[in-house]
N, C-alpha and C. Protein backbone atom coordinates (compact mmCIF):
# COMPACT_ATOMS: atom_id res chain seq x y z
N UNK A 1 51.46 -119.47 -20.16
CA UNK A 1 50.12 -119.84 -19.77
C UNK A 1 50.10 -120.59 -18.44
N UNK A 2 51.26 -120.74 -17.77
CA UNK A 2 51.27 -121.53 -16.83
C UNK A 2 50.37 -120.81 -15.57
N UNK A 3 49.85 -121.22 -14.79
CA UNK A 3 48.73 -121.44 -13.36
C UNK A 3 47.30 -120.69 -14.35
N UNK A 4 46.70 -120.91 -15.48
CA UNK A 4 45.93 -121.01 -16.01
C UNK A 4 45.07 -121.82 -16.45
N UNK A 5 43.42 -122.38 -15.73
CA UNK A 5 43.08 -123.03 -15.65
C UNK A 5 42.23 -123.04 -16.88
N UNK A 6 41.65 -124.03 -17.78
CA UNK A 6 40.90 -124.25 -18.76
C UNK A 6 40.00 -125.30 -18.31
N UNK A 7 38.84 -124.78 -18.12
CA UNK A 7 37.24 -126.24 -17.93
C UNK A 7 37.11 -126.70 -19.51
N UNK A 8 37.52 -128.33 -19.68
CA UNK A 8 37.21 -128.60 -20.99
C UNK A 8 35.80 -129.91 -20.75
N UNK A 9 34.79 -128.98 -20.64
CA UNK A 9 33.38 -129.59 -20.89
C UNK A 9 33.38 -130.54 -22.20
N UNK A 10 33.04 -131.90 -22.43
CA UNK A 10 32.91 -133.09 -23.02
C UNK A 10 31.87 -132.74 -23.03
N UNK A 11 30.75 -132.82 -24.53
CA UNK A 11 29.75 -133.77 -24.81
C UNK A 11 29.64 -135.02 -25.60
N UNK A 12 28.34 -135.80 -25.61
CA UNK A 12 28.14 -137.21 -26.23
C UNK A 12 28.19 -137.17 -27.85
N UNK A 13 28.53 -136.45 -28.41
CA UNK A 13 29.09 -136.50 -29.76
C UNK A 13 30.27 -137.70 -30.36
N UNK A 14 30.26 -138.43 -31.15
CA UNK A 14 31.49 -139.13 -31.56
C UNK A 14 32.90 -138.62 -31.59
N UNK A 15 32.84 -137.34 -31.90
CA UNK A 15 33.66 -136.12 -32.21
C UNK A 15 34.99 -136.43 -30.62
N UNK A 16 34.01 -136.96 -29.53
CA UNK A 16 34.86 -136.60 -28.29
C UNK A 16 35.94 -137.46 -28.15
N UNK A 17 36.39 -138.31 -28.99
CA UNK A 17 37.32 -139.30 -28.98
C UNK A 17 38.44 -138.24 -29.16
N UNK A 18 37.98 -136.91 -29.64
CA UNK A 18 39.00 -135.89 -30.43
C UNK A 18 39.65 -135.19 -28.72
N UNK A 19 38.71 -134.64 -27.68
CA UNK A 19 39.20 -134.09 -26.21
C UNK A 19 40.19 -134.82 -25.50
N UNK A 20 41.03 -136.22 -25.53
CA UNK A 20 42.23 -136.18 -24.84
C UNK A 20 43.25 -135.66 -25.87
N UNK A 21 43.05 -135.40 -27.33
CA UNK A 21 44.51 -134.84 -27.92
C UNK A 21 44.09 -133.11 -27.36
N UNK A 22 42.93 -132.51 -27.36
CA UNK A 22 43.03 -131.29 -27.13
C UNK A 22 43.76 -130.85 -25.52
N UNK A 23 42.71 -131.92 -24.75
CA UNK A 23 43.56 -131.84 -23.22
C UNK A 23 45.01 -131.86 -23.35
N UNK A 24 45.53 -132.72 -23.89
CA UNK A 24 47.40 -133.47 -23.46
C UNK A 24 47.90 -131.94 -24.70
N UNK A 25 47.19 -131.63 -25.66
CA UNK A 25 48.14 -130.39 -26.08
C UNK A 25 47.92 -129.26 -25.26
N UNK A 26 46.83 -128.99 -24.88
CA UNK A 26 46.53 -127.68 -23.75
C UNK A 26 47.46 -127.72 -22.63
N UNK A 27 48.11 -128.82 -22.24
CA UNK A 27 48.84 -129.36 -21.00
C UNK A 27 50.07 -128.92 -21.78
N UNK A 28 50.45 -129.26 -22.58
CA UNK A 28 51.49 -128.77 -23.19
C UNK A 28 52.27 -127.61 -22.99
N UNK A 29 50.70 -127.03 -23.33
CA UNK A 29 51.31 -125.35 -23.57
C UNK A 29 51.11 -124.73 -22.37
N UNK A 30 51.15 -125.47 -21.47
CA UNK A 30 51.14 -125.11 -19.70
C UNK A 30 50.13 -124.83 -19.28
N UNK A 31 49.17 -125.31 -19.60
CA UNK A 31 47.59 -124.90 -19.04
C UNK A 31 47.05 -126.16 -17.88
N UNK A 32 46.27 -125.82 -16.89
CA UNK A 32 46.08 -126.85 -16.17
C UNK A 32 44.54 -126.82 -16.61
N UNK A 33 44.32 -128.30 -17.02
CA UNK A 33 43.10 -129.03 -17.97
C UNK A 33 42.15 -129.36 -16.51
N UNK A 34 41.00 -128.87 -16.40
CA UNK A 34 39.80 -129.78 -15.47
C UNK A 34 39.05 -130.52 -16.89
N UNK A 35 38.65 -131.10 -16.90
CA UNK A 35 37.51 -131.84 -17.37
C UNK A 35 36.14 -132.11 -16.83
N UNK A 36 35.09 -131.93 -17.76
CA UNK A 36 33.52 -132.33 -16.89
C UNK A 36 33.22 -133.00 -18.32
N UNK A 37 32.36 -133.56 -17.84
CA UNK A 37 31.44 -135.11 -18.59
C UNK A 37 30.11 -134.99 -18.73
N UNK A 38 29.78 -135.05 -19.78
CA UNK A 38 28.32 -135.21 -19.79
C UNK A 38 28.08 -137.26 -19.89
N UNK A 39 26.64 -137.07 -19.03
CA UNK A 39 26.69 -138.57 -19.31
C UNK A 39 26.87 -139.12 -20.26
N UNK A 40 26.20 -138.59 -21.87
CA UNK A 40 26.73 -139.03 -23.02
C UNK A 40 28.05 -139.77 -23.06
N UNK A 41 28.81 -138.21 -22.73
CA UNK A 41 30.07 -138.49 -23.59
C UNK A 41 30.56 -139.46 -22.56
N UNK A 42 30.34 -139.92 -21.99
CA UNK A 42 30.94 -140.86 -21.34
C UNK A 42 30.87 -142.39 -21.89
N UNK A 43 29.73 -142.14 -22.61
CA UNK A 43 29.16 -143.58 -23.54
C UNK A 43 29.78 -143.77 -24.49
N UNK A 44 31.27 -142.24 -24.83
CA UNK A 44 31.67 -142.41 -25.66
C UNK A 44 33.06 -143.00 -25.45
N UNK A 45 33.96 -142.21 -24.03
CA UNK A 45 34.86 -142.36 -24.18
C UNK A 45 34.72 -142.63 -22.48
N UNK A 46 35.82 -143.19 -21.93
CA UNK A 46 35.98 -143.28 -20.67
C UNK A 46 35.92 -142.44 -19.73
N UNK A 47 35.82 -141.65 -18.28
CA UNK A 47 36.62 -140.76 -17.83
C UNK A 47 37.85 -140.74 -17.52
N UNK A 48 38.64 -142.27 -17.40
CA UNK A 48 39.43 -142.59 -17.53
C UNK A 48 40.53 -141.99 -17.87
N UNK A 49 40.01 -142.13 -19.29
CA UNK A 49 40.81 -141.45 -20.32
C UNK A 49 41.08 -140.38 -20.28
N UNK A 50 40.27 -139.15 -19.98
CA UNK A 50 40.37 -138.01 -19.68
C UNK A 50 40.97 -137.34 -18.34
N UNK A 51 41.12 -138.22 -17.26
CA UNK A 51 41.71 -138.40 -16.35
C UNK A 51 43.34 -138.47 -16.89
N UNK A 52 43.61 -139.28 -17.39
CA UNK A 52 45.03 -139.77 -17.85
C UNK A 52 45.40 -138.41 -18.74
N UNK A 53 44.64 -137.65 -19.69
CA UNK A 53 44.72 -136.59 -20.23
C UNK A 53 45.19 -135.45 -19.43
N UNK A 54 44.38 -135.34 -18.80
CA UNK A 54 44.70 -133.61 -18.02
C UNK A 54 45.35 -134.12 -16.70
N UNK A 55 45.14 -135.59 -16.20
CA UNK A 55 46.16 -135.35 -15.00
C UNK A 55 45.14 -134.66 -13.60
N UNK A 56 44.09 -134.63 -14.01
CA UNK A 56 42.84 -134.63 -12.84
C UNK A 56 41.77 -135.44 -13.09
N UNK A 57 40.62 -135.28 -11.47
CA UNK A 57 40.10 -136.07 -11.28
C UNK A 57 38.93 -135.47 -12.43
N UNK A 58 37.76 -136.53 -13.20
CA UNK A 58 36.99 -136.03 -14.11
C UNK A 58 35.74 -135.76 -13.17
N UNK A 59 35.15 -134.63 -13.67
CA UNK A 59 33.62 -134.58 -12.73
C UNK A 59 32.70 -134.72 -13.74
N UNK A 60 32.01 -136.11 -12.99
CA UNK A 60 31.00 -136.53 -13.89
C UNK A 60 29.78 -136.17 -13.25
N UNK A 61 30.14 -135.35 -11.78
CA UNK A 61 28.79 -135.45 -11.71
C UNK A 61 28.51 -134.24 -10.87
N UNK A 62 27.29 -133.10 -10.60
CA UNK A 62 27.91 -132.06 -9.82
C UNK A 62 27.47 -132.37 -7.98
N UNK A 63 28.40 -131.90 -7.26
CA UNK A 63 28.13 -132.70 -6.08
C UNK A 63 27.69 -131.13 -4.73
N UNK A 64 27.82 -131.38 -3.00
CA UNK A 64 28.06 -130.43 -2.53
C UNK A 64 29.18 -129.59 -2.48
N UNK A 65 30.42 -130.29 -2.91
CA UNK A 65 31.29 -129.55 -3.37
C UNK A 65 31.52 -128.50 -4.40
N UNK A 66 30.10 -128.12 -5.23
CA UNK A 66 30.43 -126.76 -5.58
C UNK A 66 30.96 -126.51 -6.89
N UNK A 67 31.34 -127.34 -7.79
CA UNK A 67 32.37 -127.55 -8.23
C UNK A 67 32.45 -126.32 -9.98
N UNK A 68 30.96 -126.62 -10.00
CA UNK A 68 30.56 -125.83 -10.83
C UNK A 68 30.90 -123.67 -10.72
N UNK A 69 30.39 -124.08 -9.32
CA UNK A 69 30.56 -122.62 -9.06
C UNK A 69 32.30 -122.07 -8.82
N UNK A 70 32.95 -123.43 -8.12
CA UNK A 70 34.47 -123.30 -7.64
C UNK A 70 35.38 -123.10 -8.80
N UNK A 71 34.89 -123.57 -10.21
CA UNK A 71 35.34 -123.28 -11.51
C UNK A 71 35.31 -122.40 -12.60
N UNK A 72 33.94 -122.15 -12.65
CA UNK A 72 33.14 -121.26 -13.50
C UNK A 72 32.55 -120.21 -12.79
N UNK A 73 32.69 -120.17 -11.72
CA UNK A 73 31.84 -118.96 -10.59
C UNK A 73 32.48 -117.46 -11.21
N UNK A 74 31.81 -116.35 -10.00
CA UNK A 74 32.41 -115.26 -10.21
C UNK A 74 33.78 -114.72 -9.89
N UNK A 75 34.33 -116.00 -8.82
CA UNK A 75 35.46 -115.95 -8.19
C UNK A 75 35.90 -117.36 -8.44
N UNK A 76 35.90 -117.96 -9.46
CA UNK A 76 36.26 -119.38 -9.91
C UNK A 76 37.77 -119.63 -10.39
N UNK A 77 38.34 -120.62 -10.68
CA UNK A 77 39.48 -120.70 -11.21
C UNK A 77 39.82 -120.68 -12.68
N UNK A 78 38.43 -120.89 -13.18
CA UNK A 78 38.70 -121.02 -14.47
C UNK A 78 39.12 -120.07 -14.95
N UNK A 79 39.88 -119.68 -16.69
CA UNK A 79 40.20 -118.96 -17.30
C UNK A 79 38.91 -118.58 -18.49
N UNK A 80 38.78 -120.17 -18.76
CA UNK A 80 38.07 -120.24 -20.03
C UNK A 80 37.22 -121.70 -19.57
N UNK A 81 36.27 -121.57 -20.54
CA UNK A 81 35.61 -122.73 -20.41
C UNK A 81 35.29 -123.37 -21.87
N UNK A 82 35.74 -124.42 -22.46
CA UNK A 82 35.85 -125.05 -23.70
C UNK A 82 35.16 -126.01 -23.79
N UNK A 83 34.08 -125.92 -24.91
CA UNK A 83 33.11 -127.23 -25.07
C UNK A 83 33.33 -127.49 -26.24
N UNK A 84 34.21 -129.07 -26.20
CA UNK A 84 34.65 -129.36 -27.16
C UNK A 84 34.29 -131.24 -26.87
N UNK A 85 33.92 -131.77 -28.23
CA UNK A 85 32.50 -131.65 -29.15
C UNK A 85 31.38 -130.55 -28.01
N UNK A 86 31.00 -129.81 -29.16
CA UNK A 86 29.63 -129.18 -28.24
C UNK A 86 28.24 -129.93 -29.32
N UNK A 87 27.71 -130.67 -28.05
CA UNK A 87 26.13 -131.16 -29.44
C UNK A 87 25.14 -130.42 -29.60
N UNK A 88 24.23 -130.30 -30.33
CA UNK A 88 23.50 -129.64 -30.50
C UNK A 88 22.37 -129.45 -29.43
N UNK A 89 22.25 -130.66 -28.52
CA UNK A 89 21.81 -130.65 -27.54
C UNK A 89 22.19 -129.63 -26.20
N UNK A 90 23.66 -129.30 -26.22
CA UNK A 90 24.54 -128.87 -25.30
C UNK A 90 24.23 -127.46 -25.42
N UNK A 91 25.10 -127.07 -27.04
CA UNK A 91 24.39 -125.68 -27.50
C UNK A 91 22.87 -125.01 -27.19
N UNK A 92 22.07 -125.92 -27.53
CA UNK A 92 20.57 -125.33 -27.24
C UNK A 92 19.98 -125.26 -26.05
N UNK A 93 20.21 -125.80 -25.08
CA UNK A 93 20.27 -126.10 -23.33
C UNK A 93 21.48 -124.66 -23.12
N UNK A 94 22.09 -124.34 -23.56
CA UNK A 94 23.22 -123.31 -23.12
C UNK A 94 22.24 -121.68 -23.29
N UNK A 95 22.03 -121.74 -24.94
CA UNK A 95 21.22 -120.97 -25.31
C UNK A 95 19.92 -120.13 -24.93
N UNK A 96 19.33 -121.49 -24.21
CA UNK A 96 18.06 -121.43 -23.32
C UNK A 96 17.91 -121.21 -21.61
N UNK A 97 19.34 -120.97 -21.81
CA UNK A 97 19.49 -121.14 -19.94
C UNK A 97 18.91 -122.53 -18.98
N UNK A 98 19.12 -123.52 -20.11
CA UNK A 98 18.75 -124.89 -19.07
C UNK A 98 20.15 -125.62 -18.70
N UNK A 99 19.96 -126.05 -17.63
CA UNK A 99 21.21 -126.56 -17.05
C UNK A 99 20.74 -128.01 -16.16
N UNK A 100 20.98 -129.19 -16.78
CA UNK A 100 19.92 -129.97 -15.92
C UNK A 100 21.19 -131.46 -16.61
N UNK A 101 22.75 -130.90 -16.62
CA UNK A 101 24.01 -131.97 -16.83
C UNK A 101 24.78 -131.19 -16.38
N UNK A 102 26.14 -131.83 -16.04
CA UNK A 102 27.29 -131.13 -15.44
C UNK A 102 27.58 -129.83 -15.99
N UNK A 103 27.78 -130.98 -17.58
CA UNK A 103 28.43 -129.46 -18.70
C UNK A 103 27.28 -128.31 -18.83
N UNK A 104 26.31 -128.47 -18.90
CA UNK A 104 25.27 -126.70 -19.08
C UNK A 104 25.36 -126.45 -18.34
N UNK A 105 25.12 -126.82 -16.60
CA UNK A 105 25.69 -125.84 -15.23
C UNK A 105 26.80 -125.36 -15.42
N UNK A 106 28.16 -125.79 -16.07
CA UNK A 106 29.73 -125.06 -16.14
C UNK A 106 28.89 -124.27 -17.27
N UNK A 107 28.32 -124.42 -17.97
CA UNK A 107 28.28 -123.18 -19.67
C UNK A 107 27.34 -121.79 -18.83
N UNK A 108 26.60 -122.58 -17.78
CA UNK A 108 25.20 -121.23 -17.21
C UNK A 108 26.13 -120.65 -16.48
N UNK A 109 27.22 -121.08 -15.10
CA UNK A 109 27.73 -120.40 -14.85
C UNK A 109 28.92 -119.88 -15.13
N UNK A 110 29.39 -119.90 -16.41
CA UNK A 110 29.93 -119.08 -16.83
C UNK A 110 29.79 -117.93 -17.07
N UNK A 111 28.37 -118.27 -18.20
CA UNK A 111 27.62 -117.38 -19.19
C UNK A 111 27.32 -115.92 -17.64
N UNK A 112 26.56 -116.28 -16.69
CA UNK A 112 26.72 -115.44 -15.56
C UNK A 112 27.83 -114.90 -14.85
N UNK A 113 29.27 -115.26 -14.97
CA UNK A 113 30.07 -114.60 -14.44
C UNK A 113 31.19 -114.41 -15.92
N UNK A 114 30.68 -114.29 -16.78
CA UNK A 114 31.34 -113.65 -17.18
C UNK A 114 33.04 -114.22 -18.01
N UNK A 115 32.97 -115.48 -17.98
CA UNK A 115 34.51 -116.32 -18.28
C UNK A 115 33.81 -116.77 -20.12
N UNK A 116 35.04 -116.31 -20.51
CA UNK A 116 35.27 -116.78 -22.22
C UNK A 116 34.80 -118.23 -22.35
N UNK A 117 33.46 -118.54 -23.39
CA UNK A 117 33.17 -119.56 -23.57
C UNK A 117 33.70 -119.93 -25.05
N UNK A 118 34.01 -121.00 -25.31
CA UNK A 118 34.73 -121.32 -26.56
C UNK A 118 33.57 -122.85 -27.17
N UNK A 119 32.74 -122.83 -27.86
CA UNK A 119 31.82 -124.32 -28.29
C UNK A 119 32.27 -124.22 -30.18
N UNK A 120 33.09 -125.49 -30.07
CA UNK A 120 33.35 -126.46 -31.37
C UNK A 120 32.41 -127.50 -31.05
N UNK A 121 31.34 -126.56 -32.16
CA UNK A 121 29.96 -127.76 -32.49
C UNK A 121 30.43 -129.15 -33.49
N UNK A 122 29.94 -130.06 -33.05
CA UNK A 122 29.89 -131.63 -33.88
C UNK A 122 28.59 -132.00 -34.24
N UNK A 123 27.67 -131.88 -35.24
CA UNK A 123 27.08 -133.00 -35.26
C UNK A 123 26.63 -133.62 -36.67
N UNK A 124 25.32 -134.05 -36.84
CA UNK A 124 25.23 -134.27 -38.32
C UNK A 124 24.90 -132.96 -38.90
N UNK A 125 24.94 -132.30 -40.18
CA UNK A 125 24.43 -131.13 -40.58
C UNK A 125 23.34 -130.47 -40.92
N UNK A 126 22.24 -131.85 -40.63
CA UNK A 126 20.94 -131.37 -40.55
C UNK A 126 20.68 -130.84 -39.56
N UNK A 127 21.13 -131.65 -38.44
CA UNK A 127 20.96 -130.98 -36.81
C UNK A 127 21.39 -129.08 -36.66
N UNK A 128 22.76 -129.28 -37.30
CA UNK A 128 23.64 -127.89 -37.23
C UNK A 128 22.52 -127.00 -38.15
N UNK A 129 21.84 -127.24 -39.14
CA UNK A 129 20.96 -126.15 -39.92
C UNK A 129 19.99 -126.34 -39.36
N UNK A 130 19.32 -126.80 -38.55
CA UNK A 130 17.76 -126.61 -37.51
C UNK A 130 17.97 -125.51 -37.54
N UNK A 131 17.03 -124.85 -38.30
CA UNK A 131 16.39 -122.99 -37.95
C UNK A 131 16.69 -123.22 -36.44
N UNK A 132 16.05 -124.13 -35.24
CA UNK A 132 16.12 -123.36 -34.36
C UNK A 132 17.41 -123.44 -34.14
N UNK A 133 18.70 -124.44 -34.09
CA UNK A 133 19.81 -124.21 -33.30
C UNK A 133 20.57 -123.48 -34.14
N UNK A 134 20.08 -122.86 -35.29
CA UNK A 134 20.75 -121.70 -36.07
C UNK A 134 20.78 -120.43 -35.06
N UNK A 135 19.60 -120.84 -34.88
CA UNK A 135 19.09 -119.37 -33.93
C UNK A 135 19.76 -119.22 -32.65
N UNK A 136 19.86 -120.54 -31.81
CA UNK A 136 20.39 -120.58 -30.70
C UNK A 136 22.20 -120.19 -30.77
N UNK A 137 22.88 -120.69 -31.98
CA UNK A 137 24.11 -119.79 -32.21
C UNK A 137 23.84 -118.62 -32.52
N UNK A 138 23.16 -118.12 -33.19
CA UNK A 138 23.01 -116.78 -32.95
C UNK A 138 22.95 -116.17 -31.71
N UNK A 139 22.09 -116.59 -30.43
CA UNK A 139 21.75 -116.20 -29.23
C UNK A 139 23.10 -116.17 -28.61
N UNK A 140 23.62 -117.34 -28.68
CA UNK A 140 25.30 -117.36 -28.17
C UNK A 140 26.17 -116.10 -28.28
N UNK A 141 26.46 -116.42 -29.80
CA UNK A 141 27.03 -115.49 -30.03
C UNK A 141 26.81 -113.65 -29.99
N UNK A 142 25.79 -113.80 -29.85
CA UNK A 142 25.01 -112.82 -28.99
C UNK A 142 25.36 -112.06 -28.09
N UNK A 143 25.52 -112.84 -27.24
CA UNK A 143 26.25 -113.10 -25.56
C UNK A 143 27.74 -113.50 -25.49
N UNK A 144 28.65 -113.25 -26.56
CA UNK A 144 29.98 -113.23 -26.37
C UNK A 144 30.47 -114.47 -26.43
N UNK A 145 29.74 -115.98 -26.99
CA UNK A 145 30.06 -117.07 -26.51
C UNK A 145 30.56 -117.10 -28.08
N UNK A 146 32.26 -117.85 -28.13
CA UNK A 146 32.64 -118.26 -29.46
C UNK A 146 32.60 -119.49 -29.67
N UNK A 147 31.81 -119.36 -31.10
CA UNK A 147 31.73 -120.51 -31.63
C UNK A 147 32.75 -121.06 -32.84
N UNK A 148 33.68 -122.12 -32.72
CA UNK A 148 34.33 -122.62 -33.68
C UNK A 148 33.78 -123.17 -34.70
N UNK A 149 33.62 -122.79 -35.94
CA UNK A 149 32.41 -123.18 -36.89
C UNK A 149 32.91 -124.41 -37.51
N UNK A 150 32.39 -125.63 -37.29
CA UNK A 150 32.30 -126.95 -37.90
C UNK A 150 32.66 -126.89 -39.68
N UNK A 151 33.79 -127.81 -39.75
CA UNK A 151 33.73 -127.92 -41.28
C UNK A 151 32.44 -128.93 -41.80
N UNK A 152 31.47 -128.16 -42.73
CA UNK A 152 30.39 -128.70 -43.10
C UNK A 152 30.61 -129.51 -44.55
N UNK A 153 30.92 -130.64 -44.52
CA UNK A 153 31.40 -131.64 -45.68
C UNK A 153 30.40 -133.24 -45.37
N UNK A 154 29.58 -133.33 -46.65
CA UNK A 154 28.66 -134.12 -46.44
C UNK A 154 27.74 -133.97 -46.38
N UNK A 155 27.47 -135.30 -45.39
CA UNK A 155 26.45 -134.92 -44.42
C UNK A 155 26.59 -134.38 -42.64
N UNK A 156 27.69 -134.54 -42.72
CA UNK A 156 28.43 -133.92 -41.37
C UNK A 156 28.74 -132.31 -41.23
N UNK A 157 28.61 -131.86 -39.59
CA UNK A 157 29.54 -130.38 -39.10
C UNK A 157 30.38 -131.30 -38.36
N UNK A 158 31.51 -131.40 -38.96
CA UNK A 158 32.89 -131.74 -38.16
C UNK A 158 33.00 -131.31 -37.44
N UNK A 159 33.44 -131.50 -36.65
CA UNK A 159 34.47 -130.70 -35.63
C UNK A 159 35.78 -129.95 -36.03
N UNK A 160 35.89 -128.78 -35.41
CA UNK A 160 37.18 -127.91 -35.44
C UNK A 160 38.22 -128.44 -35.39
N UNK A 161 39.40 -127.88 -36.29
CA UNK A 161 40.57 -128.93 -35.57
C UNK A 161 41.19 -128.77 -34.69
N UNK A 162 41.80 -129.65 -34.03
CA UNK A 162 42.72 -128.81 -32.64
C UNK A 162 43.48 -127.72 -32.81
N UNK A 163 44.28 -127.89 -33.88
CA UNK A 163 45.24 -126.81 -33.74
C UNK A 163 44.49 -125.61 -33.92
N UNK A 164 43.31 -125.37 -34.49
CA UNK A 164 42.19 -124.38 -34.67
C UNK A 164 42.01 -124.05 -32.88
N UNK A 165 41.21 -124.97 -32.44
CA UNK A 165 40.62 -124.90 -31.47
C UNK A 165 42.14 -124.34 -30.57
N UNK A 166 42.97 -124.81 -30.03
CA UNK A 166 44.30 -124.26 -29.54
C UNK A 166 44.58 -122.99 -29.43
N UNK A 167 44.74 -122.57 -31.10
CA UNK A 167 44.73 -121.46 -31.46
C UNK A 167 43.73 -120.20 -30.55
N UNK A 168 42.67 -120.61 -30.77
CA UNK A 168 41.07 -119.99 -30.27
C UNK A 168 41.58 -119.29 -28.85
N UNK A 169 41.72 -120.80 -28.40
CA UNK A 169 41.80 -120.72 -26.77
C UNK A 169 43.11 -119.99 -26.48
N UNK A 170 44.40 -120.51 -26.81
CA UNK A 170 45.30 -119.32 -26.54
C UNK A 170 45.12 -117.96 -26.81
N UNK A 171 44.61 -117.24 -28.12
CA UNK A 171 43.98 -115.92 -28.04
C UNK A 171 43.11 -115.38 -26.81
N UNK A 172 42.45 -116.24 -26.17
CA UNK A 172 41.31 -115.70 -25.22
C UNK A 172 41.92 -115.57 -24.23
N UNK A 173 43.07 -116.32 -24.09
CA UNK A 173 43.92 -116.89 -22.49
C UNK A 173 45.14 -115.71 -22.23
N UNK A 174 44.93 -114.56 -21.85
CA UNK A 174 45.83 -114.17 -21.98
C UNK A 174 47.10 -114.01 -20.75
């Protein structure tokens, strides 16, 4: 997997404390990790941290540099693009073609050029059964976008586990 780039889009889910073990194992298996931030998730976890993870700079924010398009474009570096926690917020803004945070500009321009989207939804499980964001995974998946389906125990949609999510992403990465 080595000179294979993976965009691992963060949202504000609790769940995201879980994206530096996914980053530092993706690094592992020779993948070079970008990271983007939603403001949320930043309330959750540092960029810091995610910095120290993948070993790049985090983009928290999208600038004239492009960064969105330089990654996720039609001629981008990315391989894949991984939204891991994806919130329900993230999902339904993806769904809808709104892009108005770092991470839905990397999910829109993907979804337009065409790069493997991978969303391990987190949230509570009322949120995850909203008829509408039922619908909006449907729309996704629709459109080729895989969704890692949350273990639903409780009142919670967990999150995927890494080695799940790993798994996912090495299949797509070829």
């Amino acid at each position: 997997m080595m000179n294979k780039k993976i965009v691992l889009a963060v949202c504000g889910s609790v769940a995201a404390i879980e994206a530096p073990k996914i980053a530092r194992e993706l690094g592992r298996r020779g993948f070079d990790v970008e990271c983007v931030m939603s403001e949320a998730a930043q309330r959750v976890i540092y960029p810091d941290v995610m910095e120290w993870a993948t070993g790049n700079k985090v983009i928290t924010e999208l600038t004239g540099g492009l960064e969105h398009v330089n990654l996720c474009g039609i001629d981008g570096k990315a391989s894949l693009l991984l939204v891991y926690p994806c919130t329900s917020n993230t999902l339904s803004k993806t769904a809808c073609g709104i892009e108005d945070t770092p991470v839905t500009t990397m999910t829109a321009t993907a979804l337009g050029s065409g790069i493997p989207i991978v969303m391990a939804p987190a949230m509570h499980l009322a949120m995850y059964r909203n008829p509408f964001v039922e619908e909006n995974v449907r729309k996704l998946l629709d459109e080729g976008v895989h969704i890692i389906e949350p273990e639903c125990r409780g009142s919670k949609a967990r999150i995927a586990g890494i080695q799940e999510t790993i798994k996912k992403t090495c299949d797509l990465v070829k």
